[in-house]
Protein backbone atom coordinates (compact mmCIF):
# COMPACT_ATOMS: atom_id res chain seq x y z
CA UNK A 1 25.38 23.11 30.66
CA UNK A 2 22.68 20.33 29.76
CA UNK A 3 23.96 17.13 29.19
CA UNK A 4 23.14 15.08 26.05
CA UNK A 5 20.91 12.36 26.66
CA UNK A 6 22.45 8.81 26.05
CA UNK A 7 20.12 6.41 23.97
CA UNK A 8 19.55 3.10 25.36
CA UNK A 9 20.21 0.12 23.31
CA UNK A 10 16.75 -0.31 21.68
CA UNK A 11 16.70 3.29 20.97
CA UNK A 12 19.85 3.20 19.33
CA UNK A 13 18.82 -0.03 17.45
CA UNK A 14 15.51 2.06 16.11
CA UNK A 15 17.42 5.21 14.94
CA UNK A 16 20.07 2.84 13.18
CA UNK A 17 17.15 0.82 11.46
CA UNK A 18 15.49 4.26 10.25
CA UNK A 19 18.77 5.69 9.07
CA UNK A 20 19.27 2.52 6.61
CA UNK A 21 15.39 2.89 5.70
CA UNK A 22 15.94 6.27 5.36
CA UNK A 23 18.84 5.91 2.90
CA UNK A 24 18.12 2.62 1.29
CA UNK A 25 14.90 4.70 0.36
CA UNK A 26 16.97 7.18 -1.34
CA UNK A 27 18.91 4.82 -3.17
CA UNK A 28 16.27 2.91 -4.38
CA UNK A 29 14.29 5.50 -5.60
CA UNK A 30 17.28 7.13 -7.43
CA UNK A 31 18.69 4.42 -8.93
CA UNK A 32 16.57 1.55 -9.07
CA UNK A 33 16.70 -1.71 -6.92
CA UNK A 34 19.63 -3.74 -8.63
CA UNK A 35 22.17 -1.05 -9.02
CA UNK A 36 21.71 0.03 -5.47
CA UNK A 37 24.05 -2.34 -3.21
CA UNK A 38 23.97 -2.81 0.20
CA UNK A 39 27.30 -1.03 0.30
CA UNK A 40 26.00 1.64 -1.19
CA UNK A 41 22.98 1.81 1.48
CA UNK A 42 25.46 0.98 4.68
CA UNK A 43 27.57 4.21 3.29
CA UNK A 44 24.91 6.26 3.06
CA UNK A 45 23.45 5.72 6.28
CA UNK A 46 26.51 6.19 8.04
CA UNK A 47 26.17 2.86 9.32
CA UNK A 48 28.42 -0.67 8.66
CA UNK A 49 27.15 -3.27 6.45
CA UNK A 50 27.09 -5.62 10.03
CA UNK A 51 24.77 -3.60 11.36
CA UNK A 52 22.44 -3.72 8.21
CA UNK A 53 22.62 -7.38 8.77
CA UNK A 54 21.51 -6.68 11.85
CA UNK A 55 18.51 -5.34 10.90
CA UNK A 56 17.83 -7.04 7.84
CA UNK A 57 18.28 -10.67 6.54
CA UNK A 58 19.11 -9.03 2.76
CA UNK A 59 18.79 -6.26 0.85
CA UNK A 60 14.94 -7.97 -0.60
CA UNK A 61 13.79 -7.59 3.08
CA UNK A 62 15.07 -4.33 3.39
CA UNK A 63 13.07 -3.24 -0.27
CA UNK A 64 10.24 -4.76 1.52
CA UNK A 65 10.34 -2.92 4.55
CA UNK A 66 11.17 0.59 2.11
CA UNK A 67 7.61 -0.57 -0.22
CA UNK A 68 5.46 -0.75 3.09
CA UNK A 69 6.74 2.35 4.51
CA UNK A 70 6.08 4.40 1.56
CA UNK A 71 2.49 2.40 1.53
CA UNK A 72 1.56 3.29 5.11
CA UNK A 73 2.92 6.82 4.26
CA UNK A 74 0.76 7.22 1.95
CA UNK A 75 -2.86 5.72 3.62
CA UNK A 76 -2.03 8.05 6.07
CA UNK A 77 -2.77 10.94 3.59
CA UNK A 78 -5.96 9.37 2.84
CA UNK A 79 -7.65 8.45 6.13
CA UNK A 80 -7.75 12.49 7.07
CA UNK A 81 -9.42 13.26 3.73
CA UNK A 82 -12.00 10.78 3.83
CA UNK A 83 -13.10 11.59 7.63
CA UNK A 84 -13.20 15.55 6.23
CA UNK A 85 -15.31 14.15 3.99
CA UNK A 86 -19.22 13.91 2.90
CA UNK A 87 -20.36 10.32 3.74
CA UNK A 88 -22.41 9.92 0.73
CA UNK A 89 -20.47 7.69 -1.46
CA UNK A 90 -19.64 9.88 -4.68
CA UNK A 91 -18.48 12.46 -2.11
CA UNK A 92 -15.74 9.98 -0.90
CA UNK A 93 -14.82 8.50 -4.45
CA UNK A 94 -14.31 12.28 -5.42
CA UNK A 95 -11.73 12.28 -2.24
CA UNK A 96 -10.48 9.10 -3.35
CA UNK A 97 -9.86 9.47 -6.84
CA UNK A 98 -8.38 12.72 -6.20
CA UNK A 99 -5.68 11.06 -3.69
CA UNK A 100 -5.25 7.85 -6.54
CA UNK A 101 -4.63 10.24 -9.23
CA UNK A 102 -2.15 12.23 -7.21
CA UNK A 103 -0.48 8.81 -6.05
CA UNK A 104 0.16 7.48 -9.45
CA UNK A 105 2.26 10.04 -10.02
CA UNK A 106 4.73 8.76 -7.30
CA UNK A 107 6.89 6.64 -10.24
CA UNK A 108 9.94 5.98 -7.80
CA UNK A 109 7.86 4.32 -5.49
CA UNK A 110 5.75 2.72 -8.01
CA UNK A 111 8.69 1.41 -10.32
CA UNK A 112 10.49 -0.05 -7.08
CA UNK A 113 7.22 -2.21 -6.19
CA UNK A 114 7.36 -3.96 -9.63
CA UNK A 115 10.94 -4.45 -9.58
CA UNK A 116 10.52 -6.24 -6.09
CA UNK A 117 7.41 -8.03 -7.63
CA UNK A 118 9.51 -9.44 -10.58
CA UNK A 119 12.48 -10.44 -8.51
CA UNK A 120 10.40 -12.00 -5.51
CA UNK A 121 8.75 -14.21 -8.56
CA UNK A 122 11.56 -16.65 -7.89
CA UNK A 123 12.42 -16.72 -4.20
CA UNK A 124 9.81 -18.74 -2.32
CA UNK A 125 11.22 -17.27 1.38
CA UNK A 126 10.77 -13.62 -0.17
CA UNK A 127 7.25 -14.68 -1.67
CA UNK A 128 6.35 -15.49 2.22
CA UNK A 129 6.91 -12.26 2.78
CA UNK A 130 5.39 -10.56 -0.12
CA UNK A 131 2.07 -12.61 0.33
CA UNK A 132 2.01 -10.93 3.95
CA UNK A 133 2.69 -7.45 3.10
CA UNK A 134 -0.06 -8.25 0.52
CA UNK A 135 -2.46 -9.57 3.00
CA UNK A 136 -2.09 -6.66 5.20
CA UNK A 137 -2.68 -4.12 2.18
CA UNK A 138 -6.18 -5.87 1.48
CA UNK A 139 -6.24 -5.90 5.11
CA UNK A 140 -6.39 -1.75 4.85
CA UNK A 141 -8.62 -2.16 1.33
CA UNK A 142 -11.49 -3.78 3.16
CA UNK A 143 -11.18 -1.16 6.02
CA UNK A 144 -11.93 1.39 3.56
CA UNK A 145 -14.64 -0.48 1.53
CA UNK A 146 -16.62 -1.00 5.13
CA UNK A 147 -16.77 2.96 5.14
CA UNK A 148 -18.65 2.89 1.68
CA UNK A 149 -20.51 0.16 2.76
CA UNK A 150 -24.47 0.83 3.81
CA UNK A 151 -25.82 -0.61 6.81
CA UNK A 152 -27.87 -3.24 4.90
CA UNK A 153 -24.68 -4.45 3.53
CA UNK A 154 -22.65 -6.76 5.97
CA UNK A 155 -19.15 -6.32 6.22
CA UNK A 156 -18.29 -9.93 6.70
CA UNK A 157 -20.08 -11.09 3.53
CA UNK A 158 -18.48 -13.26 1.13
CA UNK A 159 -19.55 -11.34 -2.18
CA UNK A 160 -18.03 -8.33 0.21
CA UNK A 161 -14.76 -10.45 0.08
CA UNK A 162 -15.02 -10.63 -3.13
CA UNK A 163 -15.22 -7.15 -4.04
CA UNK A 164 -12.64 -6.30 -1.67
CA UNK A 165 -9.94 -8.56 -3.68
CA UNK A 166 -11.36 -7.55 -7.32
CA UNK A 167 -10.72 -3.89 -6.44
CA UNK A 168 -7.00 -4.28 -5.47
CA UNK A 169 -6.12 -6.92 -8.42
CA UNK A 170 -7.55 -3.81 -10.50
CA UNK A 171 -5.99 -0.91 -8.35
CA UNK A 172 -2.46 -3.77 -8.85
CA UNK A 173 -3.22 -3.48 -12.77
CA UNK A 174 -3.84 0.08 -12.77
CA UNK A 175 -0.38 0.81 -10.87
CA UNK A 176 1.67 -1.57 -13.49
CA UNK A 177 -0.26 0.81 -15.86
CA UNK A 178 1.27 3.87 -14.57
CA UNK A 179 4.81 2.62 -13.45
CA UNK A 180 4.92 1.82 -17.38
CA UNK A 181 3.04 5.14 -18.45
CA UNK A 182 0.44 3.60 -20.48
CA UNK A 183 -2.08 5.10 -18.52
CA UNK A 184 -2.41 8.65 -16.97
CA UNK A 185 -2.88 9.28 -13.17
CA UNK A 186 -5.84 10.97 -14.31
CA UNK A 187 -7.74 7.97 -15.98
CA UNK A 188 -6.34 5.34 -13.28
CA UNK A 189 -8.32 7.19 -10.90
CA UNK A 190 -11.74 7.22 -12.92
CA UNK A 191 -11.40 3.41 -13.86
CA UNK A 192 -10.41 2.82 -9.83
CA UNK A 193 -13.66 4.67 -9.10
CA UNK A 194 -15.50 3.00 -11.46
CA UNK A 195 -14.60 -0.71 -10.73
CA UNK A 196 -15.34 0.40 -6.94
CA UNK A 197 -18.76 1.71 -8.08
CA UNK A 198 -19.72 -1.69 -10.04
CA UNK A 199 -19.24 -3.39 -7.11
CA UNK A 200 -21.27 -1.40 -4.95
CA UNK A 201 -23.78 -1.57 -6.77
CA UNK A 202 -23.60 -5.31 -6.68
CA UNK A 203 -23.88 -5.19 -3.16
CA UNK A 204 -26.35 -3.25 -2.98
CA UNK A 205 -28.56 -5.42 -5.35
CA UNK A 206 -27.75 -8.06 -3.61
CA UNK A 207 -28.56 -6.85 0.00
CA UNK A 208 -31.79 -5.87 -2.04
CA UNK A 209 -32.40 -9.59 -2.89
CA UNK A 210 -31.54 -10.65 0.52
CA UNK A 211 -34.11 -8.73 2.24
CA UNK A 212 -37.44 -8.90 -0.58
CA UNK A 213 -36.41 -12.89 0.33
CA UNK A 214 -36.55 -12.31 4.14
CA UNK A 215 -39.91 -10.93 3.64
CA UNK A 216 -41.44 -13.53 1.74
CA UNK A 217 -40.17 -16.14 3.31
């Protein structure tokens, strides 16, 4: 008769940390961040409220961790899509919008993240740790805007930067917009599109003046 295998101590540690993920996902999702306690999260998980402390200074770092989850989660639908993809860049908007459009529709998720937003507005240690999570989604932005990107176009220049930031304050907008249904998943993808097709065009007419410059000077 086999034997069950005992988990070491990190091990257990990881499977306890998913299990409160796991449920304070749930929770969150079904009823909203402040009427879900951490109580409520240590029952459901099966686990003590101790070893949620272990895991988690407070129940804002433990929203955190549930928002970036359900972010990485959901790049990871996109990357697969876009390498299936044409390279020309309508072909990979069309993938893109597509994914947006069907993304938007993910309220819980989408609700949650402005909940966090407003409380975090007034907790300078949780802002911290906002502005990183923040940093790293930009992080993933300009990652994808390289891909559009032609060869004339360097990745590493400033107006690139630039472009990079103006498309996630308006993909930030356009998410407000459908966690408060004033706009359809439908026409947050065309105006994402869009504001991602102004820019390129920028860039390109830019990389344009760049080079008729390099040949005249």
């Amino acid at each position: 008769m086999a034997t069950r295998r005992v988990l070491t101590r990190a091990e257990s540690q990881a499977r306890t940390r998913e299990d409160l993920l796991d449920a304070a996902e749930q929770l969150f999702f079904a009823d909203g961040y402040h009427a879900t306690s951490i109580a409520a999260i240590a029952a459901q998980a099966g686990r003590t409220i101790g070893a949620l402390y272990s895991n988690f200074d407070n129940k804002e770092a433990l929203c955190v961790e549930v928002i970036q989850r359900g972010l990485v989660r959901e790049l990871a639908k996109l990357m697969p899509m876009l390498v299936a993809a044409p390279e020309d860049m309508e072909s990979r908007l069309e993938v893109l919008s597509r994914w947006w459009a069907r993304s938007s529709t993910d309220t819980a998720l989408l609700i949650l993240g402005a909940e966090y937003l407003i409380i975090v507005m007034r907790d300078t240690a949780q802002r911290d740790d906002t502005a990183d999570m923040i940093r790293r989604v930009i992080e993933s932005g300009r990652v994808l805007l390289e891909d559009f990107l032609p060869v004339s176009i360097p990745p590493n220049d400033p107006l690139t930067e630039s472009a990079v930031r103006a498309i996630f304050a308006t993909g930030a907008g356009l998410i407000l917009g459908s966690a408060g249904e004033s706009i359809t998943a439908d026409e947050s993808a065309q105006l994402l599109a869009e504001t991602i097709r102004l820019w390129m065009r920028r860039l390109l007419e830019q990389a344009a003046a760049v080079s008729v410059a390099g040949e005249t000077s």
